[in-house]
Protein backbone atom coordinates (compact mmCIF):
# COMPACT_ATOMS: atom_id res chain seq x y z
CA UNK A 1 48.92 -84.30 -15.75
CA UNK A 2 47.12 -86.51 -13.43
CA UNK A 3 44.01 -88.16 -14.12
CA UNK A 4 41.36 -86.91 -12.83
CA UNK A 5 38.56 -89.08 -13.78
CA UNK A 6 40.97 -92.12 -11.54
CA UNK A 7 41.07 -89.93 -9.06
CA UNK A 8 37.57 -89.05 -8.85
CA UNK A 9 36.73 -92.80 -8.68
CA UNK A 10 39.01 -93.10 -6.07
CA UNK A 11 37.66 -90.95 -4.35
CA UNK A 12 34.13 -92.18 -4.94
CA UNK A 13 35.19 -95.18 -3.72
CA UNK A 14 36.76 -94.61 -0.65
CA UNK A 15 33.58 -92.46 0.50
CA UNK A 16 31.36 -95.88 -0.32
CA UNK A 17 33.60 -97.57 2.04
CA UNK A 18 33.32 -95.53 4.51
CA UNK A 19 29.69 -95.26 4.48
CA UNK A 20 29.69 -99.06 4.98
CA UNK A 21 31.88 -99.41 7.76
CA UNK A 22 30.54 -96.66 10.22
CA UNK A 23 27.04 -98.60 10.44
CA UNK A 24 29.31 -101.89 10.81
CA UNK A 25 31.26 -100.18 13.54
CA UNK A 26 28.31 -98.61 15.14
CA UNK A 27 26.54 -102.34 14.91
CA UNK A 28 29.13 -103.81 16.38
CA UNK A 29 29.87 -101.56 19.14
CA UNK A 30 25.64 -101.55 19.91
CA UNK A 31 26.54 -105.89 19.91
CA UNK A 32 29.17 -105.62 22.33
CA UNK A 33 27.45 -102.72 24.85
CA UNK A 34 24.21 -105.79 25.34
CA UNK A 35 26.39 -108.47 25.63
CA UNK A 36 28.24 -106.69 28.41
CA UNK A 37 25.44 -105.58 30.17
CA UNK A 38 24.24 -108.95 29.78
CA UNK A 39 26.75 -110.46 31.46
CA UNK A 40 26.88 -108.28 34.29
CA UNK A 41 23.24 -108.84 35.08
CA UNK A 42 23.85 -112.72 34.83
CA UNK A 43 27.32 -111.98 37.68
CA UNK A 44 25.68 -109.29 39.31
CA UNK A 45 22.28 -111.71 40.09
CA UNK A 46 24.05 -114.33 40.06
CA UNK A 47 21.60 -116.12 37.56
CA UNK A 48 21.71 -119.57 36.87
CA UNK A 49 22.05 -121.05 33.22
CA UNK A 50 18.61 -122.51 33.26
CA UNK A 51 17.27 -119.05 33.82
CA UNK A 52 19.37 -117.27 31.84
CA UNK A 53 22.45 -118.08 30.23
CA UNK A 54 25.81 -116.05 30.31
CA UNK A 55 26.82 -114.67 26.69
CA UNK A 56 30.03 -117.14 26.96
CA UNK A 57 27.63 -120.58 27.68
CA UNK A 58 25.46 -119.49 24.04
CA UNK A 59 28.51 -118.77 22.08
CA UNK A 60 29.59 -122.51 22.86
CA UNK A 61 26.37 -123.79 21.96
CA UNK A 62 26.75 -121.84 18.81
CA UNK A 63 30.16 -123.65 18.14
CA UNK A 64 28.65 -126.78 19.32
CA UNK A 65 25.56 -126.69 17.42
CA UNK A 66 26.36 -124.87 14.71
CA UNK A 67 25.24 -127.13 11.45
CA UNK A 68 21.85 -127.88 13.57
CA UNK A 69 21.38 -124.10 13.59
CA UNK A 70 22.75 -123.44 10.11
CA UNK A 71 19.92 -125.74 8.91
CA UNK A 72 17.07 -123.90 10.46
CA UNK A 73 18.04 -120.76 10.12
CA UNK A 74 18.39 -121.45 6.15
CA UNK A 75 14.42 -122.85 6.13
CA UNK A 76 13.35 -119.53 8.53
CA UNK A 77 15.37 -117.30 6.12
CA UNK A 78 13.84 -118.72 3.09
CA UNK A 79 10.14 -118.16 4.72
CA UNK A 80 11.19 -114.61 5.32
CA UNK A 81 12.24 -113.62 1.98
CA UNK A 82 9.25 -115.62 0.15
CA UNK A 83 7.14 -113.94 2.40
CA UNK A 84 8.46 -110.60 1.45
CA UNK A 85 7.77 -110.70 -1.76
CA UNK A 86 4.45 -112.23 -1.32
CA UNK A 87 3.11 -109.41 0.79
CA UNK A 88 5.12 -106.80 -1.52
CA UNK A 89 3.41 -107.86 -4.19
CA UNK A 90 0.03 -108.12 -2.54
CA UNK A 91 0.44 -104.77 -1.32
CA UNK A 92 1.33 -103.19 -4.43
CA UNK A 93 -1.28 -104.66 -6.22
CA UNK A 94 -4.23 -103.56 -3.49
CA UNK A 95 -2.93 -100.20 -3.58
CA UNK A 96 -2.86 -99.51 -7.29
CA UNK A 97 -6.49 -100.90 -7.06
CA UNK A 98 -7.48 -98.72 -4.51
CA UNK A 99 -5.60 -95.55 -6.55
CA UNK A 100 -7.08 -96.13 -10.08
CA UNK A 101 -10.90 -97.76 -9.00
CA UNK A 102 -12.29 -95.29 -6.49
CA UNK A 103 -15.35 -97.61 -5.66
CA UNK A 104 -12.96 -100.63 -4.94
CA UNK A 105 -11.25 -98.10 -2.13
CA UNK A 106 -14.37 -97.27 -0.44
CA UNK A 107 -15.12 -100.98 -0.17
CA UNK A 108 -11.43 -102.65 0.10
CA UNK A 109 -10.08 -100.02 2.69
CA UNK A 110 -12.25 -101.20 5.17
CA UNK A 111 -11.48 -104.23 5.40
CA UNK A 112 -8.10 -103.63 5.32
CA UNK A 113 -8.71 -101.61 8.62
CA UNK A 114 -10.62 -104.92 9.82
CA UNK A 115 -8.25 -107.23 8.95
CA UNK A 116 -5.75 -105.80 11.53
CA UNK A 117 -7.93 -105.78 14.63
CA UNK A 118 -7.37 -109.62 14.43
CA UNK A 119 -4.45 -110.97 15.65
CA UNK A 120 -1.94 -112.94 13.11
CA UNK A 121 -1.04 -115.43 15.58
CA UNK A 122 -4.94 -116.29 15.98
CA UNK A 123 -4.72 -116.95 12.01
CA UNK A 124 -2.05 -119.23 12.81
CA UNK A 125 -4.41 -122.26 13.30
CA UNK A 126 -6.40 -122.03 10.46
CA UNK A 127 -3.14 -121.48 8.31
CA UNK A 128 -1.68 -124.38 9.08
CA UNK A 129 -5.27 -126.09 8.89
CA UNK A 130 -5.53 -124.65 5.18
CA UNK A 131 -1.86 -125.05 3.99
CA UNK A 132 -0.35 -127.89 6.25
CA UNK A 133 2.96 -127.70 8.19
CA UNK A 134 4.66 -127.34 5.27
CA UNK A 135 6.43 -123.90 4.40
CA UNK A 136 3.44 -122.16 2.65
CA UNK A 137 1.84 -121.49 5.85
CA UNK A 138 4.46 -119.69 7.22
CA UNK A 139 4.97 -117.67 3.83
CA UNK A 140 1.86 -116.59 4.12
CA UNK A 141 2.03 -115.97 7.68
CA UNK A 142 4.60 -113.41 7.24
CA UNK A 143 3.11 -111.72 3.81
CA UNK A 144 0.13 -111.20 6.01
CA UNK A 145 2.23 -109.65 9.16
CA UNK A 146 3.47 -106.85 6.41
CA UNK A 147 0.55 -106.45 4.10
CA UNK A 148 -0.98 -103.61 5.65
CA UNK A 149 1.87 -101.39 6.24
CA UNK A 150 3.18 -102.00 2.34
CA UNK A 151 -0.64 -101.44 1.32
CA UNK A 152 -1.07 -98.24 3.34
CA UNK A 153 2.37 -96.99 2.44
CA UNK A 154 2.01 -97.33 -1.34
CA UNK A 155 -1.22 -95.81 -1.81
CA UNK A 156 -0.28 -92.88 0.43
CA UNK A 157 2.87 -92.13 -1.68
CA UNK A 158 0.70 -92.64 -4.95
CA UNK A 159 -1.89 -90.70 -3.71
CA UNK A 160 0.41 -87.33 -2.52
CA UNK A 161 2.32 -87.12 -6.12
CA UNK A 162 2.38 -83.26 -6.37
CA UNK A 163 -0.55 -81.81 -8.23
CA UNK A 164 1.48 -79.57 -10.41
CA UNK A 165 3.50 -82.96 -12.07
CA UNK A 166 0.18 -84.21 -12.72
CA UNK A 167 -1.42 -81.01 -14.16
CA UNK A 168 1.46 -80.44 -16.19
CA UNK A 169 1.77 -83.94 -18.03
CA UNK A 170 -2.29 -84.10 -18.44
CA UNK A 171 -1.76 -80.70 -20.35
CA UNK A 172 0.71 -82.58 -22.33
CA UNK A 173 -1.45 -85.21 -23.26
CA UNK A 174 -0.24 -88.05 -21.07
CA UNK A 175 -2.41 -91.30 -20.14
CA UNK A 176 -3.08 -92.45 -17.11
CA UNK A 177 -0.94 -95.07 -17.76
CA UNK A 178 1.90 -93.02 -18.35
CA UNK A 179 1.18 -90.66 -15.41
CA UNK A 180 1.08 -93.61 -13.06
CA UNK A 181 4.27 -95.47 -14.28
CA UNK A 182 6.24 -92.05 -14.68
CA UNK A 183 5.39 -89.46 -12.39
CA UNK A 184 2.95 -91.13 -9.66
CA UNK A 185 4.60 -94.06 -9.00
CA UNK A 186 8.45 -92.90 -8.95
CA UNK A 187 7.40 -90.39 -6.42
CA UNK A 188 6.12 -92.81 -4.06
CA UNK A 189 9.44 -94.63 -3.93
CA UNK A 190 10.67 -92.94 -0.62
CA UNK A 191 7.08 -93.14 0.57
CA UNK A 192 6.84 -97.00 -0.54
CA UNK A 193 10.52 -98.06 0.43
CA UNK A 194 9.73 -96.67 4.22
CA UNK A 195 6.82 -99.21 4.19
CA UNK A 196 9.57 -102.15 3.05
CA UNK A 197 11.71 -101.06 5.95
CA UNK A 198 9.10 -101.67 8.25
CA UNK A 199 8.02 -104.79 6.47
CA UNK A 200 11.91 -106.06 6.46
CA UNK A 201 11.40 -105.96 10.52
CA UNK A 202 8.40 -107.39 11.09
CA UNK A 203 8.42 -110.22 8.66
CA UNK A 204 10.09 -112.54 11.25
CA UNK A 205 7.66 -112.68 13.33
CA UNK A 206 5.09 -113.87 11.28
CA UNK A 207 7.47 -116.65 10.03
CA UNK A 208 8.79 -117.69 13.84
CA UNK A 209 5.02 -117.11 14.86
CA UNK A 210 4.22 -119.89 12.04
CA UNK A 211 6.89 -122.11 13.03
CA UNK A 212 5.64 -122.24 17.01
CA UNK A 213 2.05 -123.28 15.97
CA UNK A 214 3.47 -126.15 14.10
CA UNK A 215 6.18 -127.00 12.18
CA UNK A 216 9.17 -129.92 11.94
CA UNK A 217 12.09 -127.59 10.94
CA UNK A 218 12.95 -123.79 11.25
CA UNK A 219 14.13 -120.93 14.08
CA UNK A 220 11.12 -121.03 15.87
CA UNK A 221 10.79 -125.01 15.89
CA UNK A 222 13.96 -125.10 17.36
CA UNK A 223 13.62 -122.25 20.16
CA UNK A 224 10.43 -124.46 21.51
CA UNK A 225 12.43 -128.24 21.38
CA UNK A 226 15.10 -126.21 23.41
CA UNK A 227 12.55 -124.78 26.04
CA UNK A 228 10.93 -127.91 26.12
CA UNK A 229 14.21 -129.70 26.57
CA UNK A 230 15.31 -127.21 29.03
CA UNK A 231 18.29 -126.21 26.80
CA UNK A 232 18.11 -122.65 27.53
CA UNK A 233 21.13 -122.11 25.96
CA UNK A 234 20.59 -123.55 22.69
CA UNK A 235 17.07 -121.10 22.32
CA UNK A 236 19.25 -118.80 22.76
CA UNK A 237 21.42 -118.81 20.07
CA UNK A 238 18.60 -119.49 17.94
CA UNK A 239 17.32 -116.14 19.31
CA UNK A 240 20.41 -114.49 18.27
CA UNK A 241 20.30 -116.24 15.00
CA UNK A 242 17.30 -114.81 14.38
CA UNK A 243 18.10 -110.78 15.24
CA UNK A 244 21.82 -111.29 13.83
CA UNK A 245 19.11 -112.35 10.23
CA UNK A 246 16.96 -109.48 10.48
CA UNK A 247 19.72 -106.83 11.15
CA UNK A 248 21.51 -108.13 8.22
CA UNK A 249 18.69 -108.35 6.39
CA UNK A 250 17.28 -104.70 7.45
CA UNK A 251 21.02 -103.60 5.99
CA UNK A 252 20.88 -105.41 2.70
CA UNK A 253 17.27 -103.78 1.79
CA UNK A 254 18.37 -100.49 3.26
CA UNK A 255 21.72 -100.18 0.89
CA UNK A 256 19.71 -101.67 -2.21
CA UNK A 257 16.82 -99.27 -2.02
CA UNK A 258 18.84 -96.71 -1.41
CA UNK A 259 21.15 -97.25 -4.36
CA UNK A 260 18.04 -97.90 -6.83
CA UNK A 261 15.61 -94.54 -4.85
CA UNK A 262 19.04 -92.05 -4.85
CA UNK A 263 16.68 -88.97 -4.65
CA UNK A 264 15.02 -90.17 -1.35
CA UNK A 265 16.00 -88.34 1.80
């Protein structure tokens, strides 16, 4: 008889690849589609380099360049991902305060509110003032670009757990403890891991936003040497260094939370 449980894996497997090649193929296609249009603008217009580069001029400059560009884009990527967690953290924290202290909500929401009616890149300054050039100012540059939408997004899931779970496992004598780390909190995963999604986007910017008020090494140092220098090219690549990173990025998180929240939609 044949066995099914191989099969089944089999099976299993070959559906898992499949899932990750169609959003490679439909990536690469999107890639391909702007880089052709792209070109035709710079033929079309007749653009020169200086203005804006053809697709062929910043793939040599990626050849060319490539261990400069390596090296940034490893310092911008570690900002990123520190900064992640940083503002994960923070935002988990401020929204289990707001959930289990009612008068810290009343007083901490606000300001919350406030906090994003002033520009990040105005912070900038007084970042790198506080912290130096070094990279702590740009962590914390891009924990506070995603704070806010992690914050908001947590509480909101934590907040909407259906009534009936909670009614039920109070009549069974649970804590609050144990409603919060079973019931409330698993059902704001999908709620929560939205909020990372967005987070996983905008995280860059507050990085690359760091680096061009004043740093000696990363993406966004190099883009402004380039511009400076006139190598229009070379920003360039960095440019496409930098959305090639968040893409893959926005991928990694997507598959992980995906594999670790199975019953989100």
């Amino acid at each position: 008889m044949p066995d099914i449980t191989a099969f089944t894996r089999l099976s299993g497997q070959k559906t898992h690849q499949k899932a990750l090649i169609k959003p490679l193929l439909r990536m690469m296609i999107s890639i391909m589609v702007i880089l052709g249009l792209w070109q035709a603008i710079v033929v079309f217009f007749g653009m020169p380099s200086f203005i804006l580069p053809a697709p062929i001029e910043v793939f040599e400059r990626l050849l060319l360049r490539y261990d400069i560009l390596l090296k940034h884009t490893l310092v911008t990527g570690q900002e990123i991902i520190l900064g992640l967690f940083l503002g994960l953290f923070m935002g988990l924290f401020f929204a289990l305060q707001m959930l289990l202290f009612k008068p810290i909500k009343q007083w901490l929401l606000p300001i919350l509110i406030a906090s994003q009616a002033i520009p990040v890149f105005a912070l900038a300054p007084v970042l790198m003032l506080w912290l130096g050039y070094g990279i702590a100012s740009k962590i914390v540059m891009a924990a506070l670009i995603i704070f806010f939408p992690v914050t908001t997004c947590c509480y909101d899931g934590l907040r909407n757990t259906p009534s009936g779970y909670l009614d039920l496992a109070q009549t069974m004598g649970a804590t609050k403890w144990q409603m919060l780390r079973h019931i409330q909190f698993p059902a704001s995963l999908p709620t929560l891991a939205s909020g990372i999604r967005v987070a996983v986007v905008i995280a860059p910017i507050g990085a690359v936003a760091g680096e061009w008020v004043g740093s000696s090494e990363g993406l966004g140092y190099l883009m402004l040497q380039a511009n400076a220098r006139m190598m229009i090219d070379e920003m360039f690549a960095a440019l496409f260094i930098l959305s090639m990173l968040s893409i893959l990025l926005y991928f990694v998180v997507d598959k992980l939370l995906k594999k670790f929240i199975p019953w989100e939609v």
